[in-house]
Protein backbone atom coordinates (compact mmCIF):
# COMPACT_ATOMS: atom_id res chain seq x y z
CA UNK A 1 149.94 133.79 16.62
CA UNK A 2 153.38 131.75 17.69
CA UNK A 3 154.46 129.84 15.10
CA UNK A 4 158.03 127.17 15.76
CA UNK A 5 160.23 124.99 14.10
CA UNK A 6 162.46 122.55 15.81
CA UNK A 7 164.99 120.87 13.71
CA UNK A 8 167.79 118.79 16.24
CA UNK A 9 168.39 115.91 17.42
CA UNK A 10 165.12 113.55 16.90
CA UNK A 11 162.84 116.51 16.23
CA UNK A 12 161.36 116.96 13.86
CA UNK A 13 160.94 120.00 11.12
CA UNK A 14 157.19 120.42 11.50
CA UNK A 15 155.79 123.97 10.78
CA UNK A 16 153.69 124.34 14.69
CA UNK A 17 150.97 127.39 14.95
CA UNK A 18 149.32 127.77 18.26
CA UNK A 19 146.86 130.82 18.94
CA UNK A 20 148.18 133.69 20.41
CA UNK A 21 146.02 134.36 22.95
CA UNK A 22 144.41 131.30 25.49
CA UNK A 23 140.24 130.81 24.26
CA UNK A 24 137.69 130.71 25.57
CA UNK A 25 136.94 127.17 26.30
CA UNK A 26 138.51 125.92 29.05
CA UNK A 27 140.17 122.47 28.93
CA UNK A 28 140.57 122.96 24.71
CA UNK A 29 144.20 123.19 23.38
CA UNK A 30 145.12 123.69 19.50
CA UNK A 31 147.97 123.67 17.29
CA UNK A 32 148.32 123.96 13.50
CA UNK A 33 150.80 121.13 12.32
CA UNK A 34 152.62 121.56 8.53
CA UNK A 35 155.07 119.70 7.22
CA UNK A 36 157.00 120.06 4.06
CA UNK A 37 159.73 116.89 4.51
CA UNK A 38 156.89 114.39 4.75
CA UNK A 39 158.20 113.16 8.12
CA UNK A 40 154.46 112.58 8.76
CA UNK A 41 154.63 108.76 6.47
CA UNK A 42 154.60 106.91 8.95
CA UNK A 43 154.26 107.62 12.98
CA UNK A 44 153.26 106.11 16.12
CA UNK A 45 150.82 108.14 18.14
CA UNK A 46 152.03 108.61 21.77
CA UNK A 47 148.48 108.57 24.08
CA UNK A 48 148.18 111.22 26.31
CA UNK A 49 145.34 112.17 28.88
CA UNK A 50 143.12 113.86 26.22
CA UNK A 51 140.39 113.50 23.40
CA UNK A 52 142.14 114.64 19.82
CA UNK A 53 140.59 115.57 17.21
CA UNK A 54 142.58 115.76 13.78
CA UNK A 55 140.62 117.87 10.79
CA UNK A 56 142.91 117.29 7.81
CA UNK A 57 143.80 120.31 5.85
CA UNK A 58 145.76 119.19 2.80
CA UNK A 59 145.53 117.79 -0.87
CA UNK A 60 146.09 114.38 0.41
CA UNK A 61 144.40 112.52 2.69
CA UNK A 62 146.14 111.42 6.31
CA UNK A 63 145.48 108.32 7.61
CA UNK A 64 144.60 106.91 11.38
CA UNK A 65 144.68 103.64 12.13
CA UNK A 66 144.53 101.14 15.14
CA UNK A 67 145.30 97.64 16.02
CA UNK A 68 141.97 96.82 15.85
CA UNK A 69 141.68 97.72 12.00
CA UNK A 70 140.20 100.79 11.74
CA UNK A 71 141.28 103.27 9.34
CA UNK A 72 139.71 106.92 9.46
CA UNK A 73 141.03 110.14 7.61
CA UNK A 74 140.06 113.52 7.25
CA UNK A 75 138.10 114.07 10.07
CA UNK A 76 139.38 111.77 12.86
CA UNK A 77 138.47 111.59 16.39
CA UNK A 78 141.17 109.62 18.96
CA UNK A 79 139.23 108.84 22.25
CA UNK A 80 141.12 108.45 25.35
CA UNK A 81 144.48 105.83 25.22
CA UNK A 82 143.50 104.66 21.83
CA UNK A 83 145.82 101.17 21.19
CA UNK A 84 149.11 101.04 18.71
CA UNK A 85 147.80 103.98 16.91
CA UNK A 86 150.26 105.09 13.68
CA UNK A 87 149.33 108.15 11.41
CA UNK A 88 149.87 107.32 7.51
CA UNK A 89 151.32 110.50 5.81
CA UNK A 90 150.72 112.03 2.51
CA UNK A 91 153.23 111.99 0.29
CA UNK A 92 152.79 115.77 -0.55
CA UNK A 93 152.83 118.77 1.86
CA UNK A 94 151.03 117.56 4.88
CA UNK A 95 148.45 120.28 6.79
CA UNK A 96 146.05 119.84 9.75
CA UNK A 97 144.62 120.87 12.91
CA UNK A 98 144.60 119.10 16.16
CA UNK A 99 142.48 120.19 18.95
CA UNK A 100 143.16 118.57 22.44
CA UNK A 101 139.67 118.45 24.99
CA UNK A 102 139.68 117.48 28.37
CA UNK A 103 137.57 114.57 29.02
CA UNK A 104 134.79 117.07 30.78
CA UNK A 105 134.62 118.72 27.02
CA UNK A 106 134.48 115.94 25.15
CA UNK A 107 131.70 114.87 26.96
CA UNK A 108 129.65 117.86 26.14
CA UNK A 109 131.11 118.23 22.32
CA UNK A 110 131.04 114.69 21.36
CA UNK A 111 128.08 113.13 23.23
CA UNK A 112 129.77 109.69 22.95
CA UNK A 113 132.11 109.61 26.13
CA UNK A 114 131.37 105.86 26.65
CA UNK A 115 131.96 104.96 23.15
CA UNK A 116 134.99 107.05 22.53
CA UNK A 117 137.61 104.99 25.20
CA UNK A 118 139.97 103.41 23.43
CA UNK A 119 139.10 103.84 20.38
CA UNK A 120 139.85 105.86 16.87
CA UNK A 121 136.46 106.80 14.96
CA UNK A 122 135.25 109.57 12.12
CA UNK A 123 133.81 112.41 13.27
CA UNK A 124 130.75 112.29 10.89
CA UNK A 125 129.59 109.55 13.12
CA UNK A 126 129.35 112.11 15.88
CA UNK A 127 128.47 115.46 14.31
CA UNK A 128 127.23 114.73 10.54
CA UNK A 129 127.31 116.39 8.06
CA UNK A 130 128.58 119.61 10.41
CA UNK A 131 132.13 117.95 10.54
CA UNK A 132 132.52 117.91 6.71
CA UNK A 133 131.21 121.87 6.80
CA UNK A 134 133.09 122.80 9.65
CA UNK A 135 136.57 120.74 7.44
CA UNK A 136 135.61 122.90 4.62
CA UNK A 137 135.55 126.41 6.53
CA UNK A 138 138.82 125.51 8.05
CA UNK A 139 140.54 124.50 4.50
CA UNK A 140 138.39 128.19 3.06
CA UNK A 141 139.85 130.11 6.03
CA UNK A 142 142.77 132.72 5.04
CA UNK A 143 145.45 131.97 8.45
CA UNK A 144 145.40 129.56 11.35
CA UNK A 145 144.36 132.33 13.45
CA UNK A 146 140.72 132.31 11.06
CA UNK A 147 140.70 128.33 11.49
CA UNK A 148 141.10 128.84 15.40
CA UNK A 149 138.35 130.95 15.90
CA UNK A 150 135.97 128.99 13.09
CA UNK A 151 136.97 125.32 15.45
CA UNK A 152 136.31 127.26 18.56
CA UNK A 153 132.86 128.88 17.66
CA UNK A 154 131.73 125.35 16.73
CA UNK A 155 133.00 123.73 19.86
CA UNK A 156 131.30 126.46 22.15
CA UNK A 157 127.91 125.91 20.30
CA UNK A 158 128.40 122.01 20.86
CA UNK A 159 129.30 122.58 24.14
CA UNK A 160 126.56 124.94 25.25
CA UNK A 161 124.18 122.18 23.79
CA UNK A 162 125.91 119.34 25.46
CA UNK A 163 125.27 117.37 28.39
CA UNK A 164 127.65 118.56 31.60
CA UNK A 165 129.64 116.00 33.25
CA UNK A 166 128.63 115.26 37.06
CA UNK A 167 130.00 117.45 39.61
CA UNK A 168 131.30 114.30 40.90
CA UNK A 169 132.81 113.26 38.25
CA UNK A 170 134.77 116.11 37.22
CA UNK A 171 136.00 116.71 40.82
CA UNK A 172 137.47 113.11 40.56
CA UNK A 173 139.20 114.05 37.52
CA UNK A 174 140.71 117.17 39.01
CA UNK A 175 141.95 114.95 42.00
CA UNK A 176 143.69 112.41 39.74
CA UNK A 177 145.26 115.22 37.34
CA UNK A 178 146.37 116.87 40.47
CA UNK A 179 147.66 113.81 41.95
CA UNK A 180 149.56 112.40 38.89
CA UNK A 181 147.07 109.56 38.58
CA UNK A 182 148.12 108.38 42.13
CA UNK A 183 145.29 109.01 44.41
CA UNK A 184 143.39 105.85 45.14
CA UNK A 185 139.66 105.21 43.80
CA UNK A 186 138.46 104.42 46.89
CA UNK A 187 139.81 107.66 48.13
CA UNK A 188 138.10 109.29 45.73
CA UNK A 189 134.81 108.33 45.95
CA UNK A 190 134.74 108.98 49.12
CA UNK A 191 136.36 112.52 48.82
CA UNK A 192 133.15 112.42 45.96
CA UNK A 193 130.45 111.17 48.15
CA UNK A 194 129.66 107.95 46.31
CA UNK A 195 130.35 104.63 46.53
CA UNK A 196 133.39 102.89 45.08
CA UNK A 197 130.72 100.90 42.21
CA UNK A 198 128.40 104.22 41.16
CA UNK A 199 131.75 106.47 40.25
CA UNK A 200 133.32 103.79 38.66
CA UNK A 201 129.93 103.04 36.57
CA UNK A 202 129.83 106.85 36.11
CA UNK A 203 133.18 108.22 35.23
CA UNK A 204 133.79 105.18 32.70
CA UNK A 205 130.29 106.41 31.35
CA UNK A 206 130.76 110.15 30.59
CA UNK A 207 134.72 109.69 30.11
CA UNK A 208 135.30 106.53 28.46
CA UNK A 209 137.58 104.62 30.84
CA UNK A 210 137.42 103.56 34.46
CA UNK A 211 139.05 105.67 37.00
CA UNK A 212 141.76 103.07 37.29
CA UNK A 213 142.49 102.92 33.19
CA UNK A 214 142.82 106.98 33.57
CA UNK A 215 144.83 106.92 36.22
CA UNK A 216 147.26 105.04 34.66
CA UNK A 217 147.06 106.77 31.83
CA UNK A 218 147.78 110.03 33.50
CA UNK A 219 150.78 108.72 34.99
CA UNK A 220 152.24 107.18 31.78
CA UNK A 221 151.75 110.57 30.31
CA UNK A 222 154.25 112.25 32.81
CA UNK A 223 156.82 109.48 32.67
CA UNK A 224 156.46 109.69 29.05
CA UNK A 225 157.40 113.48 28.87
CA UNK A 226 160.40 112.46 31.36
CA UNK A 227 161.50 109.91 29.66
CA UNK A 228 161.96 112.08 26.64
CA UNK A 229 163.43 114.83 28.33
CA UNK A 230 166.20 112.53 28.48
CA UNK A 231 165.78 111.49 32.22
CA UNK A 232 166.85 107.55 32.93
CA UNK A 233 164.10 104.97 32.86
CA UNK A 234 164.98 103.61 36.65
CA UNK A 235 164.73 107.76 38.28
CA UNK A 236 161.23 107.92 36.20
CA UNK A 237 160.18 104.77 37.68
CA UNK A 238 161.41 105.44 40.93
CA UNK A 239 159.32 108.64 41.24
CA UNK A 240 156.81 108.16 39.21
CA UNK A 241 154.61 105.81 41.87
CA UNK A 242 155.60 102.31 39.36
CA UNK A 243 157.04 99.58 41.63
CA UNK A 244 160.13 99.52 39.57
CA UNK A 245 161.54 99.80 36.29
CA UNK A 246 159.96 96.78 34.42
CA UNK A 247 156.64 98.05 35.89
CA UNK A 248 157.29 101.32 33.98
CA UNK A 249 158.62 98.94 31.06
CA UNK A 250 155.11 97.35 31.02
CA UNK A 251 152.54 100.40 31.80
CA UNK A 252 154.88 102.36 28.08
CA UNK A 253 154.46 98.79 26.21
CA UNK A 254 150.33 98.87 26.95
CA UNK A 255 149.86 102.10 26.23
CA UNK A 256 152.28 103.17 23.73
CA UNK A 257 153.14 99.49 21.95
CA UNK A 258 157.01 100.92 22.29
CA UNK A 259 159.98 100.46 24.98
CA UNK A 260 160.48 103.44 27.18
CA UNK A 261 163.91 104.14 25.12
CA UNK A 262 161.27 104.49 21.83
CA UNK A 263 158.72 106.36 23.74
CA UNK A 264 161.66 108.80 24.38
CA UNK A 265 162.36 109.06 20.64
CA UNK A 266 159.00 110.35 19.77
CA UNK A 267 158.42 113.10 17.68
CA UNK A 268 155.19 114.13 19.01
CA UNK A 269 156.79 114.09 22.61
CA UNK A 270 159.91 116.16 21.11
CA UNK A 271 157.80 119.13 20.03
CA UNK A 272 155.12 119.04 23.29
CA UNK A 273 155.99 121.80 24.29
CA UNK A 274 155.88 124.07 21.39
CA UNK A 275 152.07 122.34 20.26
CA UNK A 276 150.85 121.61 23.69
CA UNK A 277 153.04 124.44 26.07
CA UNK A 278 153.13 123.29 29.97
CA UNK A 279 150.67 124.91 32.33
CA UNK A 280 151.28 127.40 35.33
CA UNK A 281 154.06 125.41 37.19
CA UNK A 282 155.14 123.38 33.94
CA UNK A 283 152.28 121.08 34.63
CA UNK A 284 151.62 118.81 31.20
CA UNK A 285 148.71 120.33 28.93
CA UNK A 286 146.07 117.66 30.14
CA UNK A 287 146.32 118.10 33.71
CA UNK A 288 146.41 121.38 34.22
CA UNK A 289 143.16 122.00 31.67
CA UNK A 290 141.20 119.12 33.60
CA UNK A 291 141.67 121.39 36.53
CA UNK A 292 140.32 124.33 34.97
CA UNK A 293 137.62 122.94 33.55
């Protein structure tokens, strides 16, 4: 188990566990989160190319909430490029687990692809009363390493009972991961073998958002991760595929509700790469799981 703390500049001190060996389910990332300065209050979310789920571990509940008005806790599932989402701290000792699915995953785990884009909901509406047993194993368990395993074993049974994603439509999710969300849809249904209308109608089905909304979302994520690496707004632009700067400007504002010079500020995007470690070639977390999955 590889546990961090990163404590300069805008980073914050969160306590990070990740599992010390890769599972067993491709396209599934965790990380333990703890924090003892309750720096978790009050934070915009940063969306990434990913379905989160956040099983809350502490005394106090933690709070999710969108611009649309809804307000989950405890057991909290964030759907692909959910809007303005902030997380509402405790004001004690704050502990939870995120776990980070590839779209193809979610699918099979969740059941509720179409339903999930966009959007912040409880995972009791999904799973039942297995999300408030699975929350109570996790909170029993003796390490993170125990709560790993326990989250995994019930994602592989969900998963082996799930519904696949089309061959098609995880091959155009590869192609877009690969591509940095740059690859044309028309390109890619044809690469696919459908027509333009039946992967559009599919993908948005089974992952929640049209090719077009991913992506976009895809290639916010990377200029995201530039941006706060401390690279200059007009280079990201300029080689990210956005026309210019204030098309980069616009793309952070929808997604993100935040200027680029904010999205660089984040603390979730300061400690990405202690939670959510690059792939093979320092490819971001989302990518290069879509493209084992």
């Amino acid at each position: 188990m590889r546990s961090a703390e990163r404590v300069h500049a805008h980073v914050p001190r969160w306590e990070i566990t990740v599992p010390s060996r890769p599972g067993r389910l491709p396209g599934v990332m965790m990380a333990g989160f703890s924090d003892r300065d309750n720096e978790f209050r009050d934070l915009t979310l940063v969306p990434h190319p990913s379905v989160t789920l956040l099983l809350d571990l502490g005394d106090e509940p933690f709070v999710i909430q969108d611009d649309r008005g809804s307000r989950q806790h405890g057991r909290v599932v964030a759907g692909l490029a959910p809007r303005q989402v902030r997380g509402c701290g405790p004001t004690s000792r704050m502990e939870c687990l995120q776990i980070r699915l590839s779209p193809m995953v979610a699918h099979a785990v969740l059941g509720a692809s179409a339903e999930l884009g966009g959007t912040v909901v409880s995972l009791d509406d999904l799973w039942g009363r297995e999300s408030v047993r699975l929350q109570e194993r996790l909170r029993a368990a003796g390490s993170w390493e125990d709560r790993f395993a326990i989250a995994e074993a019930a994602l592989a049974r969900r998963a082996d009972a799930g519904r696949a994603t089309d061959p098609e439509v995880t091959f155009s999710w590869r192609r877009m991961a690969a591509s940095g969300g740059l690859m044309p849809v028309e390109r890619l249904a044809a690469e696919a073998g459908w027509s333009r209308k039946r992967l559009w109608s599919r993908f948005r089905a089974q992952v929640g958002l049209t090719p077009k909304r991913v992506a976009r979302l895809i290639r916010f994520d990377l200029a995201a991760h530039r941006l706060a690496a401390g690279e200059r707004a007009a280079d990201v632009a300029a080689e990210s595929g956005y026309a210019d700067q204030s098309h980069l400007h616009r793309d952070v504002m929808t997604f993100a509700g935040m200027t680029p010079a904010s999205v660089a500020l984040s603390p979730f995007l300061a400690v990405d790469d202690v939670a959510w470690p690059p792939g093979p070639g320092g490819s971001r977390p989302a990518a290069a799981a879509a493209e084992t999955t």
